[in-house]
Protein backbone atom coordinates (compact mmCIF):
# COMPACT_ATOMS: atom_id res chain seq x y z
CA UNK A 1 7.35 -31.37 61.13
CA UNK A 2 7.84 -29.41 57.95
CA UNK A 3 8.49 -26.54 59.88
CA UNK A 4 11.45 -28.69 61.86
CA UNK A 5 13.06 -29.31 58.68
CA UNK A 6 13.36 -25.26 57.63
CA UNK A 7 14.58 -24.61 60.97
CA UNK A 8 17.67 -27.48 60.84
CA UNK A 9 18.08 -26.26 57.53
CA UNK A 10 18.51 -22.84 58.59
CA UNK A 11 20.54 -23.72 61.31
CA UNK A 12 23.31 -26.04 58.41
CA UNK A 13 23.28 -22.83 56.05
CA UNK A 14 24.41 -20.31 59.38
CA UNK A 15 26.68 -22.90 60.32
CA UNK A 16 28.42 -23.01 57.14
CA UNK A 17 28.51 -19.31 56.59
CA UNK A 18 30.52 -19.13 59.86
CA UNK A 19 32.75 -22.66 58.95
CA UNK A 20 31.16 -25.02 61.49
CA UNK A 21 32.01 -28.37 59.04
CA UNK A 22 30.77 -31.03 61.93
CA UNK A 23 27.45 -28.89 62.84
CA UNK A 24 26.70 -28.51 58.95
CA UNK A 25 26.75 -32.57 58.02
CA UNK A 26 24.53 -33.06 61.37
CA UNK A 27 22.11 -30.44 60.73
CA UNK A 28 22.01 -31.04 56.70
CA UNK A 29 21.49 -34.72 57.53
CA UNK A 30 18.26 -34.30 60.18
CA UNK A 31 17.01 -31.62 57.73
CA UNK A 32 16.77 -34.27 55.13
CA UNK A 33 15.43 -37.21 57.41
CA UNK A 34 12.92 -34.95 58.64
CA UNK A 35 11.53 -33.54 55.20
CA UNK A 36 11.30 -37.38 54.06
CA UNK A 37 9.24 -38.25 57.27
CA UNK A 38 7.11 -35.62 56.54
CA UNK A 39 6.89 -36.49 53.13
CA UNK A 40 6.14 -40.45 53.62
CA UNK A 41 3.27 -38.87 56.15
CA UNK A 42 2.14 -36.65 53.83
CA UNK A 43 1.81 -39.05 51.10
CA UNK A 44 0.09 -41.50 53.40
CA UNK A 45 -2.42 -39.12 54.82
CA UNK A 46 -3.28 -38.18 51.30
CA UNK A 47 -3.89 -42.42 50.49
CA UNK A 48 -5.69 -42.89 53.75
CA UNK A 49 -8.21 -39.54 53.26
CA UNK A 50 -9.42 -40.50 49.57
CA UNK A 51 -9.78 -43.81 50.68
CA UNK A 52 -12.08 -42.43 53.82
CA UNK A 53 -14.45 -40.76 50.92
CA UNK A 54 -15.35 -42.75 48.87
């Protein structure tokens, strides 16, 4: 997923070098849901795999 995010990313910053305005705010704005998906998942995998250990 994190590697989803870099991609859309990627895609916003080539878009704005060449002056795509509409592609930039789409791709910007799935970069960003997807990096706090992956973060909330992240987070919850850590909660769920001490709890697991112990």
């Amino acid at each position: 997923m994190l590697y989803w995010t870099f991609v859309f990313l990627v895609v916003a910053i080539v878009a704005a070098i060449f002056g795509f305005g509409g592609l930039v705010s789409a791709a910007a704005g799935i970069a960003k849901i997807l990096f706090f998906v992956f973060l909330i998942l992240f987070i919850v995998s850590l909660i769920t795999g001490r709890r697991n250990r112990v």
